[in-house]
Protein backbone atom coordinates (compact mmCIF):
# COMPACT_ATOMS: atom_id res chain seq x y z
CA UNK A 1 -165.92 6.59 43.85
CA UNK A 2 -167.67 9.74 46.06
CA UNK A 3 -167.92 12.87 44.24
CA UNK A 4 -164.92 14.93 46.09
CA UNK A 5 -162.70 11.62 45.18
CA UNK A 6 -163.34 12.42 41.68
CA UNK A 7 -163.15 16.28 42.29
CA UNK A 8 -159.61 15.75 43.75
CA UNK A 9 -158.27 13.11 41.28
CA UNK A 10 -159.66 15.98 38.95
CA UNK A 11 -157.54 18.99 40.60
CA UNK A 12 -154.40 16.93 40.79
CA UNK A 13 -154.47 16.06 36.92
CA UNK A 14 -154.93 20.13 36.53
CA UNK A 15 -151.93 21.07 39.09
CA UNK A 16 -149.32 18.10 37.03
CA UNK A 17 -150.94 19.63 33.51
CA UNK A 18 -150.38 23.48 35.20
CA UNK A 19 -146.90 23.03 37.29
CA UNK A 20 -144.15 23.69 34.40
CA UNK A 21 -146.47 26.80 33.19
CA UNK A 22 -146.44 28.00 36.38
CA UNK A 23 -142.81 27.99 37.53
CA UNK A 24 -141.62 29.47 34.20
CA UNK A 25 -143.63 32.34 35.29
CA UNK A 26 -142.43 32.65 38.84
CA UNK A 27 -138.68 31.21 37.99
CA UNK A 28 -137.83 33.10 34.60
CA UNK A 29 -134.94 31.72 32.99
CA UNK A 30 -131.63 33.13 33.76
CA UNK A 31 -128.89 34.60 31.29
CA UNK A 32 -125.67 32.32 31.32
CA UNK A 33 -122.81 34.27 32.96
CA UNK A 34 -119.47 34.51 31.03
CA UNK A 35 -117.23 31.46 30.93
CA UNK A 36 -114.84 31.46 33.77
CA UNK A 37 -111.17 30.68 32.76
CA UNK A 38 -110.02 26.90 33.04
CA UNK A 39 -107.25 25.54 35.11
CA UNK A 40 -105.71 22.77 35.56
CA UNK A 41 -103.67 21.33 38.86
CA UNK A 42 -100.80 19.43 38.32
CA UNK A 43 -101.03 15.76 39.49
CA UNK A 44 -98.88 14.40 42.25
CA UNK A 45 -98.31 10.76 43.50
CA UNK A 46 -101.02 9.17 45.67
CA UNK A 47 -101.60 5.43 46.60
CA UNK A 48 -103.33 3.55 43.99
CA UNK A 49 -106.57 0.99 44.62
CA UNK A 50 -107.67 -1.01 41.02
CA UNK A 51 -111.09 -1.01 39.43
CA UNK A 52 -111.50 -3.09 36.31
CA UNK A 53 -114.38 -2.42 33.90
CA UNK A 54 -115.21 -4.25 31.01
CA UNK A 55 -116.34 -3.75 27.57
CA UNK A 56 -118.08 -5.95 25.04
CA UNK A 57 -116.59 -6.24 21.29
CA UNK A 58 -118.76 -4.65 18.87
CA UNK A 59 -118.80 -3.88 14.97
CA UNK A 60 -116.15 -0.82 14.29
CA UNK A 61 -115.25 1.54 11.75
CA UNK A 62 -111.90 3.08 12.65
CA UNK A 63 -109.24 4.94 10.77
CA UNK A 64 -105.98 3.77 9.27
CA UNK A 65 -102.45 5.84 11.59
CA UNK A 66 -101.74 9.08 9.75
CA UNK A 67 -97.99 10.19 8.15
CA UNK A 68 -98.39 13.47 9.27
CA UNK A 69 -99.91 15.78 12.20
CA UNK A 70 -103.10 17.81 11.40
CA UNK A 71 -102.64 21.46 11.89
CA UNK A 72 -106.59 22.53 11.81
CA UNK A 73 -109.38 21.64 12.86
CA UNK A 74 -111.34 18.64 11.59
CA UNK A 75 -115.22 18.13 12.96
CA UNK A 76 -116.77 14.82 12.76
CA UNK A 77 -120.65 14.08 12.60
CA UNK A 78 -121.92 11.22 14.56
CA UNK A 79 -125.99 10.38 14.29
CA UNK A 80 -127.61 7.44 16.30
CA UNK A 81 -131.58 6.85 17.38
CA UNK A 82 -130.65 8.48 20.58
CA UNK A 83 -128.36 11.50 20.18
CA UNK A 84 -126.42 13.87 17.30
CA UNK A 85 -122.65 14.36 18.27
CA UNK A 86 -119.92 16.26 16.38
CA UNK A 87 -116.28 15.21 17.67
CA UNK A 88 -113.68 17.60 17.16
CA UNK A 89 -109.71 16.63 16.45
CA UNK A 90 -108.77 19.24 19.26
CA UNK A 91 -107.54 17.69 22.42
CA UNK A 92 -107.65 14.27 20.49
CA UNK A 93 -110.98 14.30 20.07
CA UNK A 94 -113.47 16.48 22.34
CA UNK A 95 -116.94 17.27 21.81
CA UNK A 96 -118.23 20.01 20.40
CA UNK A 97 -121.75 19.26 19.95
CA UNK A 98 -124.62 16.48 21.69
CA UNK A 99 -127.53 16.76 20.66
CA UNK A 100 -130.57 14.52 22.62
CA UNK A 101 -132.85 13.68 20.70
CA UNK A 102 -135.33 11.76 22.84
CA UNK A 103 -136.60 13.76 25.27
CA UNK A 104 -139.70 15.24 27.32
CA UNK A 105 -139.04 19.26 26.86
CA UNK A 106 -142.24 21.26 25.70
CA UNK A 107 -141.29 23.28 22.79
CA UNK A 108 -137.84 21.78 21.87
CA UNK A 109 -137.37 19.36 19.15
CA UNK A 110 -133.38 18.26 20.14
CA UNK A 111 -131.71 19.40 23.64
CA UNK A 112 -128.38 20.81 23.27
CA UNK A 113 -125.39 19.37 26.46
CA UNK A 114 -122.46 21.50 25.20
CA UNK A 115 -121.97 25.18 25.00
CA UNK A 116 -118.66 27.04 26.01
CA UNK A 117 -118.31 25.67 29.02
CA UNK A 118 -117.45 22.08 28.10
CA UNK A 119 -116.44 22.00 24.12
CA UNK A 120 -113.02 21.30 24.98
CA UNK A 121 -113.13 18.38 27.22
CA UNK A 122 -111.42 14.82 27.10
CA UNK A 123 -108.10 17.06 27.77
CA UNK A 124 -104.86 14.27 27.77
CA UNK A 125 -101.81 16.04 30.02
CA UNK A 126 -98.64 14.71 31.89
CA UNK A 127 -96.02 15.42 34.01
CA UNK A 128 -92.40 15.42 31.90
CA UNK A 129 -89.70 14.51 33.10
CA UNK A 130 -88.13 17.94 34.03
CA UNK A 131 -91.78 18.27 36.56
CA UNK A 132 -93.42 20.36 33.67
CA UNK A 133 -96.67 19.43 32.64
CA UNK A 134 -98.04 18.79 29.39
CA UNK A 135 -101.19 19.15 27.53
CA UNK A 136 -102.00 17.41 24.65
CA UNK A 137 -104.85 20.35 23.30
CA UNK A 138 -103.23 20.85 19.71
CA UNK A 139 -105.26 19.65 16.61
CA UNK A 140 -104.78 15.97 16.83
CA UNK A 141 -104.44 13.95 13.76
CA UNK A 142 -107.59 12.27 11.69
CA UNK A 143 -107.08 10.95 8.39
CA UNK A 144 -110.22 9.29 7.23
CA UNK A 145 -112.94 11.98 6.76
CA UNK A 146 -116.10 11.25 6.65
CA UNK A 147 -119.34 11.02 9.03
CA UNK A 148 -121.13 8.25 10.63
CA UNK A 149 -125.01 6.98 10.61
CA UNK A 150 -125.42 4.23 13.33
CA UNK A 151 -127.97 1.37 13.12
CA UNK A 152 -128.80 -1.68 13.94
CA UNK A 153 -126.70 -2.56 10.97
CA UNK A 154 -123.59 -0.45 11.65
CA UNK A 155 -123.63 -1.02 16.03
CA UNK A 156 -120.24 1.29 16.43
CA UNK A 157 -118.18 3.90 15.37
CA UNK A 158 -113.93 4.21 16.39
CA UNK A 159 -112.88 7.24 16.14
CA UNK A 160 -108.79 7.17 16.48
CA UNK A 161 -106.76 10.29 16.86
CA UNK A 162 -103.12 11.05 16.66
CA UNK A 163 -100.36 12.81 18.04
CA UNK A 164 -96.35 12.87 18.96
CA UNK A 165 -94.76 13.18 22.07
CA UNK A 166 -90.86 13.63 21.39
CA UNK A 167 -91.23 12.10 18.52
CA UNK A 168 -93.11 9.06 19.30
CA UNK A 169 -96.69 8.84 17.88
CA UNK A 170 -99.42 8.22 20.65
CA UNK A 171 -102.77 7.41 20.03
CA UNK A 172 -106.78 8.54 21.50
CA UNK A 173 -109.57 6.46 20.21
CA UNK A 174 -113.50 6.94 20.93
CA UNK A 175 -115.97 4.22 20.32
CA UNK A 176 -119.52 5.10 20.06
CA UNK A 177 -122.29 2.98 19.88
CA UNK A 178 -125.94 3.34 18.29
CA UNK A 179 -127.74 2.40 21.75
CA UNK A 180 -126.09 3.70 24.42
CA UNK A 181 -125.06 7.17 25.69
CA UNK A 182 -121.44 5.51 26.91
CA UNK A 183 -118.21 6.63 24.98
CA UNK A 184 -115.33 4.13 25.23
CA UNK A 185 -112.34 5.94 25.55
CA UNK A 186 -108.88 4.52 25.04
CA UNK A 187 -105.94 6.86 25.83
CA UNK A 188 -102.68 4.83 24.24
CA UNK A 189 -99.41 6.80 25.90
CA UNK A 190 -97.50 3.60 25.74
CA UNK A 191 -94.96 4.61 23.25
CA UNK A 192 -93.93 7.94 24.82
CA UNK A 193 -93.68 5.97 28.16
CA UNK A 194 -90.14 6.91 28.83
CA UNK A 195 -91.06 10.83 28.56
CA UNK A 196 -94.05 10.46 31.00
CA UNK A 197 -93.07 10.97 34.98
CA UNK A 198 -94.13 7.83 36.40
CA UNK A 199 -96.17 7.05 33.87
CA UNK A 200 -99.17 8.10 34.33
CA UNK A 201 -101.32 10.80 32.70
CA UNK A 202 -104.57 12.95 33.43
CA UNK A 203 -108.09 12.78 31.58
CA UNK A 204 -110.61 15.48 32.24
CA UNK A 205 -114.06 16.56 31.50
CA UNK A 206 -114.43 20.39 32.14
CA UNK A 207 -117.45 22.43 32.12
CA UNK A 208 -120.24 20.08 33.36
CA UNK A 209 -123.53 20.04 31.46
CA UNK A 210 -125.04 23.34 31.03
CA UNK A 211 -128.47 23.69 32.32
CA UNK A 212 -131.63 22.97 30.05
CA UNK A 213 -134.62 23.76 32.52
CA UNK A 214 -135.68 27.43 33.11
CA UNK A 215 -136.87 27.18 37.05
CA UNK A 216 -134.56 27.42 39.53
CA UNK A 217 -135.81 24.90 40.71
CA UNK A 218 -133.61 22.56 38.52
CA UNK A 219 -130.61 23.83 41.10
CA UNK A 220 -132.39 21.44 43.71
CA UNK A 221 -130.98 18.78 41.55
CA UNK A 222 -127.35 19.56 40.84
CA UNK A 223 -124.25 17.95 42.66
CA UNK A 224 -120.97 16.66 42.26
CA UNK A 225 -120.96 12.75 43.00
CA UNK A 226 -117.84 10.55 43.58
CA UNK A 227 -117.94 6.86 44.25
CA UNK A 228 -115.07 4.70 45.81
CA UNK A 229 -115.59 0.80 46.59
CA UNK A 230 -119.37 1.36 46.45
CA UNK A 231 -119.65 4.35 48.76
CA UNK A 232 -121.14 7.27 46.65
CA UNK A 233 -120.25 10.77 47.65
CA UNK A 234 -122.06 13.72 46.82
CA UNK A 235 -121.72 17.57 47.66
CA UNK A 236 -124.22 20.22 46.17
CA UNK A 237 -123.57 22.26 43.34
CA UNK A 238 -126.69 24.82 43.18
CA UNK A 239 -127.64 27.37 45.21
CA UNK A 240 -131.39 26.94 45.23
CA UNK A 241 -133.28 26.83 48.25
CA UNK A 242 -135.19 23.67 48.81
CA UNK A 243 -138.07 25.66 51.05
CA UNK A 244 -137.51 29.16 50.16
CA UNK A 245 -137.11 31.18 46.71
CA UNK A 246 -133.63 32.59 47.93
CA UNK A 247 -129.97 31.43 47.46
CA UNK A 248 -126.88 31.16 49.44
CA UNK A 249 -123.17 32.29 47.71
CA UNK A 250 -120.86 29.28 46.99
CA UNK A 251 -117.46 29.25 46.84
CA UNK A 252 -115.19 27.47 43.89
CA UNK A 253 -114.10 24.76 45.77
CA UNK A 254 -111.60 21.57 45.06
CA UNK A 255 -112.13 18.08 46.51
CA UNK A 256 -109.20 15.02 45.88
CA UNK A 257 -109.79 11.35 46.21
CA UNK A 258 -106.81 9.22 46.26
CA UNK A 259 -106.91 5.99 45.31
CA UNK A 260 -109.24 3.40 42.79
CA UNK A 261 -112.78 5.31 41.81
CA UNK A 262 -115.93 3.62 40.77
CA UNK A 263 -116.78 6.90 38.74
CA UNK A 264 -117.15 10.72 39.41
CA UNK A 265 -119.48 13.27 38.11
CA UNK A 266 -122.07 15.90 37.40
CA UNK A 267 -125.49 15.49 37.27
CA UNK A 268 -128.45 18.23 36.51
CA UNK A 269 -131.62 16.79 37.35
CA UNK A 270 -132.22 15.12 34.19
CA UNK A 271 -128.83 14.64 32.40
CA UNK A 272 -124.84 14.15 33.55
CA UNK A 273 -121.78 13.79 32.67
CA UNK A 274 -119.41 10.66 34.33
CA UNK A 275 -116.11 9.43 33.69
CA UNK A 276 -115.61 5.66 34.52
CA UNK A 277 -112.01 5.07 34.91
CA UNK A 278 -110.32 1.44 34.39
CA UNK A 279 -107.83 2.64 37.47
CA UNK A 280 -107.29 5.71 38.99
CA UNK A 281 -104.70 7.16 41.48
CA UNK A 282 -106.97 9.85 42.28
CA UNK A 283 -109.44 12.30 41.36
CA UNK A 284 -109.79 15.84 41.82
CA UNK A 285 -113.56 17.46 41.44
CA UNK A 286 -113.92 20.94 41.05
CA UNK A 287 -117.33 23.12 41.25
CA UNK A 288 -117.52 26.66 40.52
CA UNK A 289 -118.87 29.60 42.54
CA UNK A 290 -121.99 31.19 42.34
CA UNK A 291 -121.22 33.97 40.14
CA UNK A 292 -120.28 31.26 37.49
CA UNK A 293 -122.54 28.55 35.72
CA UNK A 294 -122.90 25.93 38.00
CA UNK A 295 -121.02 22.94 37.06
CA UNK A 296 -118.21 20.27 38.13
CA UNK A 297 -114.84 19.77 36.46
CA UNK A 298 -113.38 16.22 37.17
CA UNK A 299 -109.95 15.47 36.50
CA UNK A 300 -108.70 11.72 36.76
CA UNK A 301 -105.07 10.38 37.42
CA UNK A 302 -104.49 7.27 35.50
CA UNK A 303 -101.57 4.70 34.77
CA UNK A 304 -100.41 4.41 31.17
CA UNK A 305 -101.16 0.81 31.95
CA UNK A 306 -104.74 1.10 32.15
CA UNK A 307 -105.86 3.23 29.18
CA UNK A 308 -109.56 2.79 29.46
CA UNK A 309 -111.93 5.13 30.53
CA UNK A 310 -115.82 5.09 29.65
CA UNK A 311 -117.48 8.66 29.37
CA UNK A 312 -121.27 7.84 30.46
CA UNK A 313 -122.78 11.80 28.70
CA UNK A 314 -126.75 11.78 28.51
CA UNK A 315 -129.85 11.84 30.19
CA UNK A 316 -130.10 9.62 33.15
CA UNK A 317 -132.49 6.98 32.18
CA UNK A 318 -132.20 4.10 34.73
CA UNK A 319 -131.88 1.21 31.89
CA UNK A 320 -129.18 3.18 30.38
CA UNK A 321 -127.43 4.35 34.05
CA UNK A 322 -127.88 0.82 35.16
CA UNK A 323 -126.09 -0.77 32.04
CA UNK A 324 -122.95 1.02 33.19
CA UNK A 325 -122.82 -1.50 36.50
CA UNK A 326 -120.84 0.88 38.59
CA UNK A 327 -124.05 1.46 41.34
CA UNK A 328 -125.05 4.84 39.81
CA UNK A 329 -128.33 4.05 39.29
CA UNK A 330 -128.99 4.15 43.30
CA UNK A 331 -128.21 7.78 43.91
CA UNK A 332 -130.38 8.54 41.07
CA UNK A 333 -133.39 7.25 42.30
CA UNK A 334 -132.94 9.10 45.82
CA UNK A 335 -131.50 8.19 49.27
CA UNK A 336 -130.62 4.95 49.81
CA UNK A 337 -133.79 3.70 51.88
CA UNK A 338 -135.93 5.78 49.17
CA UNK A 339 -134.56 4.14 46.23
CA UNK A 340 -136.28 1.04 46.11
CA UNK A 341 -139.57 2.61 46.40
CA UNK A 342 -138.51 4.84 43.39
CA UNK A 343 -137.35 2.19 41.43
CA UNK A 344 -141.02 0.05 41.99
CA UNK A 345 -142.69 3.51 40.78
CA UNK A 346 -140.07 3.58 37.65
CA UNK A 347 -141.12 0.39 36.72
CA UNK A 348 -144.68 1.21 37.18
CA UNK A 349 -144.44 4.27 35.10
CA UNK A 350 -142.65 2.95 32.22
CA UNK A 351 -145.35 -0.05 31.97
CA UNK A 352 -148.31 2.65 32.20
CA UNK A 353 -146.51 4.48 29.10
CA UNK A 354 -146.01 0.95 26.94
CA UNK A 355 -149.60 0.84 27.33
CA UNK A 356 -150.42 4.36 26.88
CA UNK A 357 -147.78 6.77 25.10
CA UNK A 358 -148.68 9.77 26.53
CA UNK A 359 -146.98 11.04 30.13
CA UNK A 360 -150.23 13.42 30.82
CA UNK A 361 -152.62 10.13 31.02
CA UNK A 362 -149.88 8.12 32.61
CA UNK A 363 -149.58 10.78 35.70
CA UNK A 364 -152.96 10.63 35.63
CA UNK A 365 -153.28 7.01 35.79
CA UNK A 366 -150.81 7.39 38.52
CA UNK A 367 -152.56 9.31 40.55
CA UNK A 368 -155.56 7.13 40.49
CA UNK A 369 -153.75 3.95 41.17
CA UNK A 370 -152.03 5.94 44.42
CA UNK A 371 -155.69 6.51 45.23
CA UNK A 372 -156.72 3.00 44.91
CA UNK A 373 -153.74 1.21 47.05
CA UNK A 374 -153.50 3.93 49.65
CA UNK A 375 -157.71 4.08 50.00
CA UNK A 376 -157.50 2.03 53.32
CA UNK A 377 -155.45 4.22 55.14
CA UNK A 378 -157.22 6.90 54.09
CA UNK A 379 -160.56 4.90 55.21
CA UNK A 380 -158.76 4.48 58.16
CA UNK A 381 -158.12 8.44 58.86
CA UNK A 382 -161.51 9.18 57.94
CA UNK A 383 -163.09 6.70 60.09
CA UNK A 384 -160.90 8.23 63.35
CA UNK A 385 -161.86 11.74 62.06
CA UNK A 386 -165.55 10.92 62.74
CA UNK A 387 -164.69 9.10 66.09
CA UNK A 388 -163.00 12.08 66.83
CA UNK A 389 -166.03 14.72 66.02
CA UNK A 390 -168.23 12.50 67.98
CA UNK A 391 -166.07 12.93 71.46
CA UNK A 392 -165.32 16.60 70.96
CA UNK A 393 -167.92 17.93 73.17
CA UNK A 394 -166.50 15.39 75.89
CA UNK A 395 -163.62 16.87 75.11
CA UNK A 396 -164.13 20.51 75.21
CA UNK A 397 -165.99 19.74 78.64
CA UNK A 398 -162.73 18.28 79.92
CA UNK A 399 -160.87 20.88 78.98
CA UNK A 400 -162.82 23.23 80.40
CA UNK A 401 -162.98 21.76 84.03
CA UNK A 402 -159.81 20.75 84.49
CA UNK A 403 -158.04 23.78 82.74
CA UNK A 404 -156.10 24.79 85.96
CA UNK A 405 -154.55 21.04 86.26
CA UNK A 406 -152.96 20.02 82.45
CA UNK A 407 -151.59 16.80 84.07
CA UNK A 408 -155.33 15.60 85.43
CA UNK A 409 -156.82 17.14 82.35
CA UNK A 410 -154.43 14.93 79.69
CA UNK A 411 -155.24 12.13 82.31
CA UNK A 412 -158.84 12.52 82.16
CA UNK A 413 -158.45 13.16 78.20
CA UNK A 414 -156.74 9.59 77.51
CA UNK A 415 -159.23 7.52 79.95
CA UNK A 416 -162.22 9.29 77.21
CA UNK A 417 -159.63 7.92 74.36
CA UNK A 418 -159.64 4.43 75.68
CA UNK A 419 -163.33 4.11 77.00
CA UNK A 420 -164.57 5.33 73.35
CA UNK A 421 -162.00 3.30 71.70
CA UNK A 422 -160.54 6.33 69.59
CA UNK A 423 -156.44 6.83 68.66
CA UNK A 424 -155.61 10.83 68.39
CA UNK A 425 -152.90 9.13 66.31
CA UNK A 426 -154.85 7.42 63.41
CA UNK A 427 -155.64 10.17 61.70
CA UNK A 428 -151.87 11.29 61.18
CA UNK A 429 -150.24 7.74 60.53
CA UNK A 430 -151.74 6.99 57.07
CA UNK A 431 -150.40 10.38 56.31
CA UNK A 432 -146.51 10.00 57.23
CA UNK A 433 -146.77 6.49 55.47
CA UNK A 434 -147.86 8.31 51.93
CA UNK A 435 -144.59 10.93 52.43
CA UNK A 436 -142.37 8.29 51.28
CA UNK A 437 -144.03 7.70 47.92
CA UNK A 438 -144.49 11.62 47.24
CA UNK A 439 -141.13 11.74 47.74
CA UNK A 440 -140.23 8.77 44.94
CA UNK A 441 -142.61 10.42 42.65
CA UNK A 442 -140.57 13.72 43.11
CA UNK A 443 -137.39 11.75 42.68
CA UNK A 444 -138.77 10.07 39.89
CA UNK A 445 -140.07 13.12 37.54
């Protein structure tokens, strides 16, 4: 290894160690605007399309049906290896707290995903029969009181609210699990069936995540992303500039798919928030404007019938997003002909930090191993650099003569090219073939 291949392997561990310093001076972090008021649309008819999803059984502790409605509030503490949650009886059970506890953030021990933006999601509503609709965001019922620890040894937690609708008890139940990030949710209407219009009621998440980096930069990242038979849709959220330090006004705009959804969403660019319906009729996605906190409400229409929903609410780590089997894992890693390069650098990354628990060394590994594969191309470029240096004169000379005629001069210019055996190409085409993986290492980080 030459000396300036060490001086630049040097520089480009400096800039990585340097970057986040430098953009929290440049992109100071922004006060969060006051929350805007919530609405919800009332649902109307559209065709329907199935998507099953499965679950696997797992150890529970649930609670036994109450005799009586709760009139106040009861909070519930969940702790697993990966996250601290407190689930509130309001709305029949909504979150109120998730704390991450695994993550990469200088100078934070736990990373906070709700403030008063999205505390009151999981909302149940329905269309009576007289066209009025419903909402089921009273204090739900909870009988057995107590908090949960979850291991190895105790996988799962049910947490089973309840409420009446003309005078029928219905039931809510949330299943969390030690390992994962994914809430099973089970939304039992069956009993009030005959009150319901068509029978089918509305689950939302409102809010989105609230945002935990302080560049602007983190805007680059946020979008709205619905997926129906495979196809992922997406639509930006933030208002961030992707080559300039300016931003453009958005609009509070509504989007409705009709039929069966894979899942929809809100992602920052390290965490979301997805709802994974069983079966849909539609769903409606709402982002807010610029003068608002950026975020996403989705609202899904569902069939009494099919009760289940999964709430995937975390960071997006591609073992966990890829457990979920619903394709999400390939708009996280980037376009669709960028993802598989992503996914090979992933893998590479997460085997350099088995070895070596520290991301500073590992980027720095990185870096060198980039070097190392891509050091025939660069050969290459450096080789037709010094080809090129050597024929400038000739060059310069042709240039010169032929000044008044460009079509004899670029004649006379490529008959020098061919006789000394030099490409005025080469020294640009082991460039473009690096862009790809700068941009998976982007995506990646």
């Amino acid at each position: 290894m030459n000396r300036k291949t060490l001086i630049g392997l040097i520089l480009i561990g400096a800039i990585l160690l340097l970057w986040p310093t430098y953009l929290d001076v440049v992109f100071p972090e922004e006060s969060p605007p006051v929350s805007p008021e919530k609405k919800l649309v009332v649902s109307s008819k559209e065709k329907e399309t199935p998507v099953v999803s499965s679950s696997k059984e797992k150890e529970v502790l649930s609670s036994p049906v109450p005799t009586q409605m709760q009139e106040k509030e009861i909070l519930i503490k969940i702790q697993t290896p990966l996250f601290s949650t407190i689930v509130s009886n309001k709305n029949g059970g909504s979150i109120s707290s998730f704390v991450i506890k695994k993550h990469l953030k200088e100078g934070e021990e736990q990373i906070q995903l709700v403030d008063d933006y999205n505390k009151e999601s999981l909302l149940v509503s329905y269309i009576n029969l007289s066209g009025e609709e419903v909402f089921l965001d009273g204090f739900w019922s909870f009988s057995q009181q107590e908090n949960f620890v979850l291991d190895e040894k105790n996988p799962a937690a049910k947490l089973s609210f309840y409420t009446e609708i003309s005078g029928e008890v219905v039931e809510k139940s949330l299943l969390f699990n030690y390992n994962s990030y994914a809430v099973e949710i089970d939304t039992d209407l069956e009993a009030a069936e005959e009150d319901i219009l068509e029978g089918r009621f509305r689950l939302d998440w409102v809010g989105g995540i609230p945002l935990t980096e302080n560049s602007r930069q983190e805007s680059l990242f946020l979008e709205g992303l619905v997926s129906q038979g495979g196809s992922i849709q997406s639509y930006r959220v933030g208002s961030a500039s992707l080559f300039g330090g300016g931003s453009s006004e958005i609009e509070r705009d509504s989007k409705r798919y009709s039929g069966g959804t894979d899942f929809a969403g809100y992602r920052t660019k390290y965490f979301g928030a997805f709802l994974i319906p069983q079966k849909t009729n539609f769903v409606e996605v709402t982002k807010y404007g610029s003068s608002e906190r950026p975020g996403v409400d989705i609202r899904t229409s569902q069939e009494i019938n099919f009760k289940k929903t999964v709430l995937f609410f975390g960071p997006l780590e591609y073992d966990q997003i890829s457990s979920l089997g619903v394709g999400l894992e390939d708009k996280i890693l980037g376009w669709q002909w960028l993802s598989s390069i992503s996914w090979v650098i992933y893998v590479i990354m997460v085997f350099l930090y088995g070895l070596i628990p520290n991301y500073g060394v590992v980027v720095v590994l990185f870096a060198v191993l980039i070097k190392a594969i891509t050091y025939p191309l660069m050969a290459k470029q450096l080789r037709s650099t010094k080809k090129m240096q050597e024929i400038q004169p000739e060059l310069n000379k042709i240039k010169l003569k032929y000044k008044h005629d460009p079509a004899l001069q670029q004649q006379k210019m490529s008959a020098l090219f061919q006789e000394s055996g030099v490409n005025p190409l080469a020294g640009c085409l082991p460039m473009l073939v690096q862009f790809p993986v700068l941009i998976a290492v982007f995506m990646v980080f």
